[in-house]
Protein backbone atom coordinates (compact mmCIF):
# COMPACT_ATOMS: atom_id res chain seq x y z
CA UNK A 1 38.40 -35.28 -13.04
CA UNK A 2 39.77 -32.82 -15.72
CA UNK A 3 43.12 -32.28 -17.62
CA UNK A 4 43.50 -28.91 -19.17
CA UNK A 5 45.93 -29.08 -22.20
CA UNK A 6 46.62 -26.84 -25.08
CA UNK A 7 45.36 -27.95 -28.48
CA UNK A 8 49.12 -27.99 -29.76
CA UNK A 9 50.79 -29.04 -26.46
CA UNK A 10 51.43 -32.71 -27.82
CA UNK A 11 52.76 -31.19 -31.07
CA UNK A 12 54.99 -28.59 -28.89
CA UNK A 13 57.52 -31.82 -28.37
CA UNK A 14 58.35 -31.58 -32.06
CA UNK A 15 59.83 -28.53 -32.76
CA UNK A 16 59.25 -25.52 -29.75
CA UNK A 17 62.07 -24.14 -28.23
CA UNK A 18 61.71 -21.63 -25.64
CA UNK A 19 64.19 -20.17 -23.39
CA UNK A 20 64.73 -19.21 -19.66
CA UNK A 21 65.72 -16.21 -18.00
CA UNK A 22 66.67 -13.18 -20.50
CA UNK A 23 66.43 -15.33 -23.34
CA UNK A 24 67.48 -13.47 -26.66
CA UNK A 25 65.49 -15.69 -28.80
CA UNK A 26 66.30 -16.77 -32.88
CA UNK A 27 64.12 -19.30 -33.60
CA UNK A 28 62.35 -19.35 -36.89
CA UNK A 29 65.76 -18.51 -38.61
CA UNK A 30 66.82 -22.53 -38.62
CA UNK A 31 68.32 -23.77 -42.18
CA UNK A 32 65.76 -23.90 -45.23
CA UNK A 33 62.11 -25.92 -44.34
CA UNK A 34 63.31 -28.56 -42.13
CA UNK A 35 61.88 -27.27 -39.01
CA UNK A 36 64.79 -25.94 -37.46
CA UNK A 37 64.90 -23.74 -34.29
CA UNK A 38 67.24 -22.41 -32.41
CA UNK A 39 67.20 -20.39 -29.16
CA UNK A 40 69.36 -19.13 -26.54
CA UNK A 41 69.23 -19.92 -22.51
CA UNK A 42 70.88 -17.14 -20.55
CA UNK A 43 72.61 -14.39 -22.43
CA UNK A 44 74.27 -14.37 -25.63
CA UNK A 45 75.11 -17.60 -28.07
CA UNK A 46 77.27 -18.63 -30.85
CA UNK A 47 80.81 -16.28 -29.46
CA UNK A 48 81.73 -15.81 -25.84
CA UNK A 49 79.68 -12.78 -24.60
CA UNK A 50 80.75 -11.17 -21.11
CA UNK A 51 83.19 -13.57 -20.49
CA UNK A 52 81.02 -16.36 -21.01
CA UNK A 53 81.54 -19.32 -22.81
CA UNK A 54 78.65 -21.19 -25.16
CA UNK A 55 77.32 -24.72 -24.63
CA UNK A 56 76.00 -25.75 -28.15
CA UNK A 57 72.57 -28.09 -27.25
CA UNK A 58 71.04 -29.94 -30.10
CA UNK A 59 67.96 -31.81 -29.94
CA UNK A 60 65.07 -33.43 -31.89
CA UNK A 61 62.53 -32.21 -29.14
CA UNK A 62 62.44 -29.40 -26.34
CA UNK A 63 62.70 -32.04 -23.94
CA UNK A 64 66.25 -31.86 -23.37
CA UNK A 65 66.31 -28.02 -23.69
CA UNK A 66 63.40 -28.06 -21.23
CA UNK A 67 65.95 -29.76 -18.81
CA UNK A 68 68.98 -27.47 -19.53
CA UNK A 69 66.87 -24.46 -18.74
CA UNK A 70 65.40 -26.06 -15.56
CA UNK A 71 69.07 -26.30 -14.60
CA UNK A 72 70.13 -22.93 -15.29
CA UNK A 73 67.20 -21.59 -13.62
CA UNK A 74 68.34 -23.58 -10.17
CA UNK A 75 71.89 -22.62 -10.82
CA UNK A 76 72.69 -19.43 -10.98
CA UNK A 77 76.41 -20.03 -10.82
CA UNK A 78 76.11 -21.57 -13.88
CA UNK A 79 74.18 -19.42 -15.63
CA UNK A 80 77.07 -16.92 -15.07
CA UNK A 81 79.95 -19.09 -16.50
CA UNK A 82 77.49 -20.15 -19.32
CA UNK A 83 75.72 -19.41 -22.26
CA UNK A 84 72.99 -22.43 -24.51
CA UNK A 85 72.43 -22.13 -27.39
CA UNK A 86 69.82 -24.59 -28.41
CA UNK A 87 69.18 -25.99 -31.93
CA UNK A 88 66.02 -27.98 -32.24
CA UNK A 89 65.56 -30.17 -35.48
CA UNK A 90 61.98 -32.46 -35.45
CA UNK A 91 63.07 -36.55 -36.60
CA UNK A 92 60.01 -35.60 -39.41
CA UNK A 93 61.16 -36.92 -42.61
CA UNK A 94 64.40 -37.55 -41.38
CA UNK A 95 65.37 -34.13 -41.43
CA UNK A 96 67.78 -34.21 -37.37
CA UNK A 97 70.14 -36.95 -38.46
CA UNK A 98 71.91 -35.56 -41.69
CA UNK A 99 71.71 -31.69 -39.70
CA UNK A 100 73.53 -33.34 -36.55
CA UNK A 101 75.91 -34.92 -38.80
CA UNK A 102 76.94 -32.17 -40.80
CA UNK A 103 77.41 -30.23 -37.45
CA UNK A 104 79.32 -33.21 -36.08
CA UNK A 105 81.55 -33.20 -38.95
CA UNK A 106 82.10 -29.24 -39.64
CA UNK A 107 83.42 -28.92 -36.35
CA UNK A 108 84.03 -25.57 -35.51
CA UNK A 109 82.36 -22.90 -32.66
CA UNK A 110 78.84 -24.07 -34.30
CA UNK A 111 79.24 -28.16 -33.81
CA UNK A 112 77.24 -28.75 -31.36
CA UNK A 113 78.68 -29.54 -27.84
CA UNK A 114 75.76 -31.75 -26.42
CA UNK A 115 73.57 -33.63 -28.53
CA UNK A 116 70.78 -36.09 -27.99
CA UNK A 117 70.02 -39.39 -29.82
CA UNK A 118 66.76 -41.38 -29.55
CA UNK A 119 66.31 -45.14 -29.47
CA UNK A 120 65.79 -45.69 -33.18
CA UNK A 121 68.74 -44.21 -34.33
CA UNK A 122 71.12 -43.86 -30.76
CA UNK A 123 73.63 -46.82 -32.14
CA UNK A 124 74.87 -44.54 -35.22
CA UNK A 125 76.16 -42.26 -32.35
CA UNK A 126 76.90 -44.59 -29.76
CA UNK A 127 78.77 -47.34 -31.60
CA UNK A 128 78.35 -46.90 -35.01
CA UNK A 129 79.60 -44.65 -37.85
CA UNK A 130 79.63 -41.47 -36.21
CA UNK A 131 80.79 -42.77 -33.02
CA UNK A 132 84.05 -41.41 -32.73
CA UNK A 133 82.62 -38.08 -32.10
CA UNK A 134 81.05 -39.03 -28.86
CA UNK A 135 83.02 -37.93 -25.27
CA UNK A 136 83.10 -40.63 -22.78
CA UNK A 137 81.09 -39.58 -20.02
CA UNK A 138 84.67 -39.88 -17.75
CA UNK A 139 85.77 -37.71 -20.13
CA UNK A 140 83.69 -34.53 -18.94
CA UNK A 141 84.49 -34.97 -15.60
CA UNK A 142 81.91 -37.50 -14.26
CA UNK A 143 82.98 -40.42 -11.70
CA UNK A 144 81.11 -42.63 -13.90
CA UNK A 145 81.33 -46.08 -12.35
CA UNK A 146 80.47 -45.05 -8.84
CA UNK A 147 77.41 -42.89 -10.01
CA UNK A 148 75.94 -46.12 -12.26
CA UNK A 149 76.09 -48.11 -9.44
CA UNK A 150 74.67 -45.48 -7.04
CA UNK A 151 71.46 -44.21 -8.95
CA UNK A 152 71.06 -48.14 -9.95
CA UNK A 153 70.85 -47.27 -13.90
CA UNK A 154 68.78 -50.10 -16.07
CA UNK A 155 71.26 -52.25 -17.68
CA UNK A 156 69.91 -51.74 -20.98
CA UNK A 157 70.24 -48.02 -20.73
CA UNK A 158 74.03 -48.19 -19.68
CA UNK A 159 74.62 -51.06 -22.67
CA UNK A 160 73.29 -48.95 -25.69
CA UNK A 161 75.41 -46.03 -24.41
CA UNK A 162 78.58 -48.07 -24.25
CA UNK A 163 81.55 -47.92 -26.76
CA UNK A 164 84.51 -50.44 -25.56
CA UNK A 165 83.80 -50.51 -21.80
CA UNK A 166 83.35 -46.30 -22.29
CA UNK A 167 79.58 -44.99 -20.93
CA UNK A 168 79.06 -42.24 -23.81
CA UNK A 169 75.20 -41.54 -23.63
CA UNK A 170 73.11 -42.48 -20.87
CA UNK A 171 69.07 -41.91 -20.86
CA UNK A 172 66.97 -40.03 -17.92
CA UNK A 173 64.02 -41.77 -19.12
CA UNK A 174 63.55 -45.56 -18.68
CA UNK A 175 61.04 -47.14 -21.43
CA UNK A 176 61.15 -50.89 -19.78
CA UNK A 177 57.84 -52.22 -20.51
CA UNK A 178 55.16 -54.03 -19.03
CA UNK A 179 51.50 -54.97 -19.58
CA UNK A 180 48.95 -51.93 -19.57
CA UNK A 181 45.35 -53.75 -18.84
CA UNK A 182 41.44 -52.48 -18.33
CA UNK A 183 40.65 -53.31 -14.86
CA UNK A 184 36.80 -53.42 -15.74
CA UNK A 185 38.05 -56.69 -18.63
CA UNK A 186 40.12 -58.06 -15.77
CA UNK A 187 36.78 -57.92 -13.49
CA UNK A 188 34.66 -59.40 -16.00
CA UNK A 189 36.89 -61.74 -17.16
CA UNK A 190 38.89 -63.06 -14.45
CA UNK A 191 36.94 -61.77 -11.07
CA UNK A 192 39.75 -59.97 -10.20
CA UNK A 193 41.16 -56.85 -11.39
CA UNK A 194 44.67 -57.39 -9.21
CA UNK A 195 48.03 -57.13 -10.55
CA UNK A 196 48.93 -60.39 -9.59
CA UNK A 197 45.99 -61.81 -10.88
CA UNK A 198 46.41 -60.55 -14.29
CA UNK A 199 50.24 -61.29 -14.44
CA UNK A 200 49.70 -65.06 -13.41
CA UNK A 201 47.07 -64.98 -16.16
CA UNK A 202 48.94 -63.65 -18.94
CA UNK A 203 52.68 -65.58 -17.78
CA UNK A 204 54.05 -62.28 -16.32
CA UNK A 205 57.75 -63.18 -16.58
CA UNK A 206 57.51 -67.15 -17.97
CA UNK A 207 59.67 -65.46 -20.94
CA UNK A 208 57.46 -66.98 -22.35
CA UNK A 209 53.76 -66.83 -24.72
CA UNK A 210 52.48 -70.10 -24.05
CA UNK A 211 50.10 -69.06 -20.89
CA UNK A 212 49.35 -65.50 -22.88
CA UNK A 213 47.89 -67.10 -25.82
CA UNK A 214 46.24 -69.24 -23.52
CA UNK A 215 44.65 -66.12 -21.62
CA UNK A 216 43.40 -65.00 -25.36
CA UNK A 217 41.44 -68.00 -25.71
CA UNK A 218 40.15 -67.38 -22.24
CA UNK A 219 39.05 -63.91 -23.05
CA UNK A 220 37.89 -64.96 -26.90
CA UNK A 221 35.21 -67.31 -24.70
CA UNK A 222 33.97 -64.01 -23.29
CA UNK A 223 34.14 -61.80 -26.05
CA UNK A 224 37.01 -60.22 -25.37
CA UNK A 225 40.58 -59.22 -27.56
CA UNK A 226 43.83 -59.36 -25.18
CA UNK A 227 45.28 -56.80 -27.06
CA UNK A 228 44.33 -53.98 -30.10
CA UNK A 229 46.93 -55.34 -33.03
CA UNK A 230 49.61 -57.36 -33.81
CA UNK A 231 51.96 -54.59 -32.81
CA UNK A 232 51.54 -54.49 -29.16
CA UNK A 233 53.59 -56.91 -28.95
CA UNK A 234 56.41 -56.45 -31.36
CA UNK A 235 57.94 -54.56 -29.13
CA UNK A 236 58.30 -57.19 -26.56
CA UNK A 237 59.00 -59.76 -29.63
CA UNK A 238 61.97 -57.58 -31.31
CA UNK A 239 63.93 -56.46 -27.92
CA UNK A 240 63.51 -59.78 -26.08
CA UNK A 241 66.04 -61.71 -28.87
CA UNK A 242 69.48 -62.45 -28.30
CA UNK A 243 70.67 -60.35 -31.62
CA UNK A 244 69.79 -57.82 -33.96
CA UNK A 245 69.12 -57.88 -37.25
CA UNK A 246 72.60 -57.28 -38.83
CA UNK A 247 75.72 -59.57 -37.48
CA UNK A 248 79.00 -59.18 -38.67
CA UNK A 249 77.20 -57.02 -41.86
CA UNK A 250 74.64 -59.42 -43.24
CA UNK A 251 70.67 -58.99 -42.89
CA UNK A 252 70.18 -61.20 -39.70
CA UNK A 253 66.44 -62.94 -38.74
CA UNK A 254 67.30 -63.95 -35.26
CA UNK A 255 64.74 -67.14 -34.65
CA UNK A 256 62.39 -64.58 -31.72
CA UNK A 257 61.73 -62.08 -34.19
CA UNK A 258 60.92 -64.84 -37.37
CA UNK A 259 58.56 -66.29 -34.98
CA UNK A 260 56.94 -62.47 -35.11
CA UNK A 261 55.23 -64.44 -38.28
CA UNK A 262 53.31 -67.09 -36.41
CA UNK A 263 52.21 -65.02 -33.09
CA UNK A 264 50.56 -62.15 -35.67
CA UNK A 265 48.97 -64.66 -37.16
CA UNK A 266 47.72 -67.10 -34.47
CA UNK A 267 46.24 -63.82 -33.03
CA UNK A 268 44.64 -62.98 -36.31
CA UNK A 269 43.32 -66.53 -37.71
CA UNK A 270 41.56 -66.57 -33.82
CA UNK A 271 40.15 -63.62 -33.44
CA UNK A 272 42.68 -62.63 -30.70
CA UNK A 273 42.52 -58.89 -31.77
CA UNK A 274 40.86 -56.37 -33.38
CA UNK A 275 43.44 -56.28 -36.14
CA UNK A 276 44.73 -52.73 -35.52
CA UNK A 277 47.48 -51.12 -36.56
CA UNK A 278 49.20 -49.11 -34.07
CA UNK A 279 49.25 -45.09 -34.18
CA UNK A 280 46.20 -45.43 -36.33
CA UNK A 281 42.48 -43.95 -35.29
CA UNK A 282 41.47 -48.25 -34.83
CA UNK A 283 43.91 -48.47 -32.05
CA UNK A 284 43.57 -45.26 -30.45
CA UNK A 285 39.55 -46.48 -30.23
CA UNK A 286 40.79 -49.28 -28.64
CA UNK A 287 41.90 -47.36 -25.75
CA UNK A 288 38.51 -45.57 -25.27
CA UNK A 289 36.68 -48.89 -25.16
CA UNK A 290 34.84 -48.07 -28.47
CA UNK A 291 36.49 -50.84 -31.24
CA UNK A 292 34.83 -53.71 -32.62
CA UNK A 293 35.64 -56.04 -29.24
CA UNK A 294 36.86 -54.58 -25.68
CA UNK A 295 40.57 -55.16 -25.67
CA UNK A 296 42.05 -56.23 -22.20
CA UNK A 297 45.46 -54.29 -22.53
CA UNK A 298 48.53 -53.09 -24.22
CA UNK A 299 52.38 -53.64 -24.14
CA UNK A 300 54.53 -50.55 -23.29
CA UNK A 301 56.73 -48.39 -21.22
CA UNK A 302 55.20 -45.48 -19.17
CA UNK A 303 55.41 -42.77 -21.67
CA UNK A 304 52.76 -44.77 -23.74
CA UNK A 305 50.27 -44.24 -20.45
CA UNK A 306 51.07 -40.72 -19.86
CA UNK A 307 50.84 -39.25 -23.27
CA UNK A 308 49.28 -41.62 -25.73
CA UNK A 309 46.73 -44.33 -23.77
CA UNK A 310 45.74 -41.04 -21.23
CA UNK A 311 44.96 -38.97 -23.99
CA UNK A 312 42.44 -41.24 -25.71
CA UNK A 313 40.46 -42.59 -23.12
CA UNK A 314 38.66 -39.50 -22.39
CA UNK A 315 36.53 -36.61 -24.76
CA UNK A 316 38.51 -33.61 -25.76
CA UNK A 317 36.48 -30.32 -25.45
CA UNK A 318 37.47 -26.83 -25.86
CA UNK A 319 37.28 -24.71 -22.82
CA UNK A 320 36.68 -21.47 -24.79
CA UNK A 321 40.07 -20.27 -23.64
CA UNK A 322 42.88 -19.67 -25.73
CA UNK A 323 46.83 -20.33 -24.45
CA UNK A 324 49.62 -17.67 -25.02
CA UNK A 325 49.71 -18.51 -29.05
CA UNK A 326 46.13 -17.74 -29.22
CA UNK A 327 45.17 -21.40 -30.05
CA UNK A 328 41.95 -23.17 -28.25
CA UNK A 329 42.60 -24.73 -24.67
CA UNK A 330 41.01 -28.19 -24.64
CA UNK A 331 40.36 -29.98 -21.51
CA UNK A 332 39.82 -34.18 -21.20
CA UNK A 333 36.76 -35.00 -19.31
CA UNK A 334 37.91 -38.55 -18.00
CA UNK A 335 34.45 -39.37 -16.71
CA UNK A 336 33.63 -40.35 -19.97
CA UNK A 337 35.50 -43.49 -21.58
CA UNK A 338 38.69 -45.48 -19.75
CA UNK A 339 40.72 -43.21 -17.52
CA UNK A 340 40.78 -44.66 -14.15
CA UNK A 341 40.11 -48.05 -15.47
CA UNK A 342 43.91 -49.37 -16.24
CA UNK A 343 46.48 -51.18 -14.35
CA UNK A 344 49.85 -52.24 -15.02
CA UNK A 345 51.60 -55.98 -14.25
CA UNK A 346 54.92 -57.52 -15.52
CA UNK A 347 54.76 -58.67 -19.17
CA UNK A 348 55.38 -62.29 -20.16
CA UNK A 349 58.72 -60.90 -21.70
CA UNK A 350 61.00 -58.69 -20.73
CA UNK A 351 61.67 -55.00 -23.30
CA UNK A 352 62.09 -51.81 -23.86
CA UNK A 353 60.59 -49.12 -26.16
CA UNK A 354 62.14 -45.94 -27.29
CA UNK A 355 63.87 -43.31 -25.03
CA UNK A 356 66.48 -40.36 -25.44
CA UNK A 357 70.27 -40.60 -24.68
CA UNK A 358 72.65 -37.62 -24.33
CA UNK A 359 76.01 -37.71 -25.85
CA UNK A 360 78.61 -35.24 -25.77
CA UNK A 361 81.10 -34.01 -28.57
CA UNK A 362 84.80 -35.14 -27.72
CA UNK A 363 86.02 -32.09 -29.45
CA UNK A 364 84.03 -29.74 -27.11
CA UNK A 365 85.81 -27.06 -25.41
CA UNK A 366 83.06 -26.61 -22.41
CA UNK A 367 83.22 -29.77 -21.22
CA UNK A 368 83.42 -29.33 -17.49
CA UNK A 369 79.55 -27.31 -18.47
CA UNK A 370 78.76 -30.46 -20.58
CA UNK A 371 79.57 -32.82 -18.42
CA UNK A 372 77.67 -30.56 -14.90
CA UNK A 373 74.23 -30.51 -17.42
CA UNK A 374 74.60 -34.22 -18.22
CA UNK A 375 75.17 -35.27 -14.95
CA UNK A 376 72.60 -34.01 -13.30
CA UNK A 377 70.15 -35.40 -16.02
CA UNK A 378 71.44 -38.64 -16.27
CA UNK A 379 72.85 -39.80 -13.24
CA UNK A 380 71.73 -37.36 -9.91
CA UNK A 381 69.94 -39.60 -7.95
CA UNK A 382 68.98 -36.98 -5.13
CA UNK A 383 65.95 -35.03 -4.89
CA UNK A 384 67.17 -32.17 -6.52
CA UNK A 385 68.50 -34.24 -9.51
CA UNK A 386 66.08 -34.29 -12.71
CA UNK A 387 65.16 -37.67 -12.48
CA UNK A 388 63.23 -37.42 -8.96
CA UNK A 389 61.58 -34.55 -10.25
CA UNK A 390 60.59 -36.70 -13.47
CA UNK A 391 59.48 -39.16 -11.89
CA UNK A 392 57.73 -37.43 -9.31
CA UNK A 393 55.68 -35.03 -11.21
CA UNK A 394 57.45 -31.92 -9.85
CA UNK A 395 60.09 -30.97 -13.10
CA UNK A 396 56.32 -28.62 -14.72
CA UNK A 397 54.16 -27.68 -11.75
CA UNK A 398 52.03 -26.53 -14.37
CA UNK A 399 51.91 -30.15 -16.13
CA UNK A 400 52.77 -32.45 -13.19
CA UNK A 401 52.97 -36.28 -14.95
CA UNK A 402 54.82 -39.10 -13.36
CA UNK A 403 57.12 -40.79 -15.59
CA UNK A 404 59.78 -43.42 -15.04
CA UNK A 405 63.06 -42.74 -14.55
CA UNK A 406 66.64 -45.06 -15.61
CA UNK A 407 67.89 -44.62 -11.86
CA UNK A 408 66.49 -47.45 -9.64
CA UNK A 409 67.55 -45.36 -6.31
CA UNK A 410 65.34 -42.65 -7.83
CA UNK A 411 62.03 -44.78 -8.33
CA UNK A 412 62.79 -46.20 -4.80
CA UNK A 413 62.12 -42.72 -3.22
CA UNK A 414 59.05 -41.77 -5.07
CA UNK A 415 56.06 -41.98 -5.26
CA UNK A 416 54.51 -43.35 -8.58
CA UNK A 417 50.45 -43.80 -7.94
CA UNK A 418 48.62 -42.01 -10.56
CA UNK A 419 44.78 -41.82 -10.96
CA UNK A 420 44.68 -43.33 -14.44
CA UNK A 421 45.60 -46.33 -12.84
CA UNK A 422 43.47 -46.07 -10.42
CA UNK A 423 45.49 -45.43 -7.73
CA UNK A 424 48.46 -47.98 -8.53
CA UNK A 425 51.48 -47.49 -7.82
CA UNK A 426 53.31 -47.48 -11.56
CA UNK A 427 56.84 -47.69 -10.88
CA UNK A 428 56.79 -51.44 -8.96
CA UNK A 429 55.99 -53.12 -12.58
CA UNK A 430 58.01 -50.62 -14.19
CA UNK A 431 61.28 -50.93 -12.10
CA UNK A 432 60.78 -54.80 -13.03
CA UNK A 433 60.84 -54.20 -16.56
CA UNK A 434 63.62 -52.21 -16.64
CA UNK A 435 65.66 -55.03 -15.37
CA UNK A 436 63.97 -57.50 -17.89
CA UNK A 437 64.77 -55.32 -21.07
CA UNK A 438 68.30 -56.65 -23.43
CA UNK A 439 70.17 -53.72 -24.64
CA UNK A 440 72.25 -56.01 -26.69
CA UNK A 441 70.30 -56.40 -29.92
CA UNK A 442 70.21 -53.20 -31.58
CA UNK A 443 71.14 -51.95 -34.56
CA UNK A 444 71.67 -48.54 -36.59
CA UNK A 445 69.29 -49.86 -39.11
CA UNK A 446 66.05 -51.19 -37.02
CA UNK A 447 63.91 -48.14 -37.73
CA UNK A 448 64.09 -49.17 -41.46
CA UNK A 449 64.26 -52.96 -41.07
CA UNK A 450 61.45 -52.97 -38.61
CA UNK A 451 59.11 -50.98 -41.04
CA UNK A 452 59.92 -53.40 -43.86
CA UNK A 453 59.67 -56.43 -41.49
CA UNK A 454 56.07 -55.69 -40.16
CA UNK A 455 54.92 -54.97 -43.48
CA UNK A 456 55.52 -58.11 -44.86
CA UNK A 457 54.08 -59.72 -41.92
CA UNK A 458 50.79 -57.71 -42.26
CA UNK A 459 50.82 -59.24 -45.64
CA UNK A 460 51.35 -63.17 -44.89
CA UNK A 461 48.56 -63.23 -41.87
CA UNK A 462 46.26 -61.21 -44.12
CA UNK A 463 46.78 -64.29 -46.82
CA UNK A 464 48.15 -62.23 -49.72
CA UNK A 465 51.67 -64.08 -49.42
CA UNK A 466 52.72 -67.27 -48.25
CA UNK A 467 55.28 -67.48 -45.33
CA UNK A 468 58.83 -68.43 -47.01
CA UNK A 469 57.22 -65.34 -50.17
CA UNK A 470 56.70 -62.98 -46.58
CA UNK A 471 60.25 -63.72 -46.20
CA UNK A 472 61.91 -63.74 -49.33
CA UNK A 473 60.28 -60.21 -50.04
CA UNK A 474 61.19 -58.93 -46.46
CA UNK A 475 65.09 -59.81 -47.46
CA UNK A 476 64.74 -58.26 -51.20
CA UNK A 477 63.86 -55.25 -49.61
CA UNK A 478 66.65 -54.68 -47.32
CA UNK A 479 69.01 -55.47 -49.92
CA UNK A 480 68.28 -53.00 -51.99
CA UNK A 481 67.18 -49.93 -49.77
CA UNK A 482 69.82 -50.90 -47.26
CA UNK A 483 72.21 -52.99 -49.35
CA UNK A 484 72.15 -55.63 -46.90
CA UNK A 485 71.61 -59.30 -47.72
């Protein structure tokens, strides 16, 4: 089996912008070098052309853009009541949060109407400082309430986008987690490459790491790492504790997440790992089967299996084609490496990882448009809402990937086996992690605490400080980057 993909597709999500219909297009003419783009679906953009009126989109991606057009493209009777204008800034060196803000703040015909936030950052805009620009969702015309409880929305989703009982962002996406595992490890480890097997193995929903670490030791007998690096499972570590790490404004190190220190190093002192770190070229080998030690799985949501554990499991090889830019076509030949070979099961703890809400501005003046496009993102649970063709594979004919969805009714009706799992059906572990993940322990400063946090944890289980010095440096640091103490 092959997967044709452009050389730049998986760098497209960072800053393309493309438009539908008869798209007058202005990108490349964004604001200075941050990576700006703009573009604009239907006719027109910025003023009211032909009686229309302008829906101001901003993004990080072309995800969300992606989705608007799709809408337009189904709608004509929208199309002709409604102009986007689409302004893409890429999250690179923090260059979409001060441009949103400025936006948010100038007000005007150029703040942007509908805006998206992602999971490192969504608090700021969903109960934090800039808060009290965000619409509630009732607000723009949605029966809110009714449609939560219809489409069966995560809890965690619905939580984070919540301002004093008022839904203000919801996600299309659900990142619940659960445990990503090599069914050829499972095999040769446990005789049995089922599910069930593996979750009673590794304490699938104890809450719990006793039984896990006790799986590591199993698989250590056999020469085997459960997982790459310590990271895979921070994830499940930082969004299974009961708070974040600020309460009531001072640096917070809720007991879960100091224990961080002791499972990173139990795993290192005994050989439980290969000592990766993740997004580097040690961990993506991992994934092919080609590190130090064979690694029986990874933590994560689906997104991590459909564009970062599919993509390195196979050999990339140019085609000899070029795509509409004129760069090389590459194609993954998955009968060499991994794909096929992975399963998913429930993890021992309940989390979530990343995601994408969409807010709207309170000040908007199309919000009866804003509210129609968010809608039928967020909270359509029918088969011609987004989210069944999301999770179904059917939103890009031309790049049909199954991904889960935040509406439970949605996963329900579709169907979510996939060949890199061999066949599995995804969306029965996923659905169960959705419910698992806490919502409740964010913060508008984990990107940066997080970074600082792992850092000095690299550095007490590689022996170059001592626990309480791991700390007491971790603490210094947030104080004066963040002043927080």
């Amino acid at each position: 089996m092959k997967k044709a993909l452009s050389f730049i597709s998986a760098l497209a999500l960072l800053a393309t912008a493309t438009a539908c219909g008869g798209t007058k297009s202005s990108s490349d003419q964004g604001n200075g070098d941050t990576g700006t783009s703009q573009s604009e679906s239907s006719n027109g953009g910025g003023e009211k052309k032909e009686g229309k009126q302008t829906i101001n989109l901003w993004s990080f991606t072309d995800e969300v853009p992606k989705m608007v057009e799709k809408y337009i493209s189904l709608h004509p009777e929208f199309a002709e009541k409604y102009t986007v204008k689409t302004t893409i800034v890429p999250t690179t060196e923090g260059a979409y949060q001060p441009a949103l803000d400025k936006a948010l703040t100038g007000g005007g015909s150029d703040a942007p109407d509908m805006y998206c936030a992602e999971a490192a950052f969504v608090l700021k805009y969903t109960q934090g400082e800039m808060a009290s620009y965000a619409a509630p969702y009732k607000d723009l015309g949605i029966d809110v309430d009714n449609e939560i409880k219809a489409a069966d929305i995560a809890q965690y989703t619905v939580d984070i986008g919540s301002n004093n009982g008022n839904v203000v962002g919801l996600g299309y996406q659900a990142t619940g987690g659960a445990f990503i595992y090599r069914r050829s490890v499972a095999k040769a480890a446990f005789g049995s490459d089922d599910p069930k097997t593996v979750e009673e193995k590794i304490g699938g929903g104890s809450n719990s790491w006793d039984k896990f670490f006790e799986c590591a030791e199993e698989l250590k007998g056999k020469g085997y790492g459960i997982v790459s690096g310590d990271g895979d499972i921070w994830h499940a570590v930082e969004n299974s504790s009961p708070t974040g790490w600020v309460v009531d404004g001072k640096l917070n190190i809720d007991p879960k997440r100091e224990e961080f220190l002791d499972l990173s190093k139990k795993l290192k002192d005994n050989g439980y790992h290969n000592d990766t770190e993740d997004w580097g070229d040690a961990w993506f080998a991992d994934m092919k089967g080609e590190g130090s030690k064979e690694v029986l799985g990874f933590f994560g949501p689906a997104w991590l299996i459909n564009y970062t554990l599919s993509q390195n499991c196979g050999s990339w090889k140019e085609t000899g084609e070029k795509d509409e830019n004129g760069d090389p076509i590459k194609e993954l030949d998955t009968s060499i490496g991994t794909y096929g070979d992975w399963a998913v099961c429930q993890p021992p703890i309940g989390f979530f990882w990343g995601g994408t809400w969409v807010l709207a501005n309170k000040d908007s003046k199309v919000k009866e448009g804003v509210g129609e496009l968010i809608d039928w993102i967020t909270l359509n649970c029918t088969q011609d809402g987004l989210q069944y063709m999301w999770a179904n594979g059917t939103f890009d004919t031309s790049n049909p990937t199954k991904d889960c969805v935040a509406s439970g009714t949605v996963l329900k009706m579709s169907n979510g086996e996939v060949d890199f799992l061999g066949g599995q059906n995804m969306f029965d572990a996923f659905e169960a992690g959705n419910k698992l993940a806490n919502g409740k322990n964010l913060t508008p400063y984990d990107e940066t605490i997080n970074q600082k946090w792992r850092g000095q944890v690299r550095q007490y289980t590689a022996g170059n400080k001592s626990r309480d010095e791991a700390i007491k440096d971790f603490k210094q640091e947030v104080a004066d980057e963040l002043d927080i103490h």
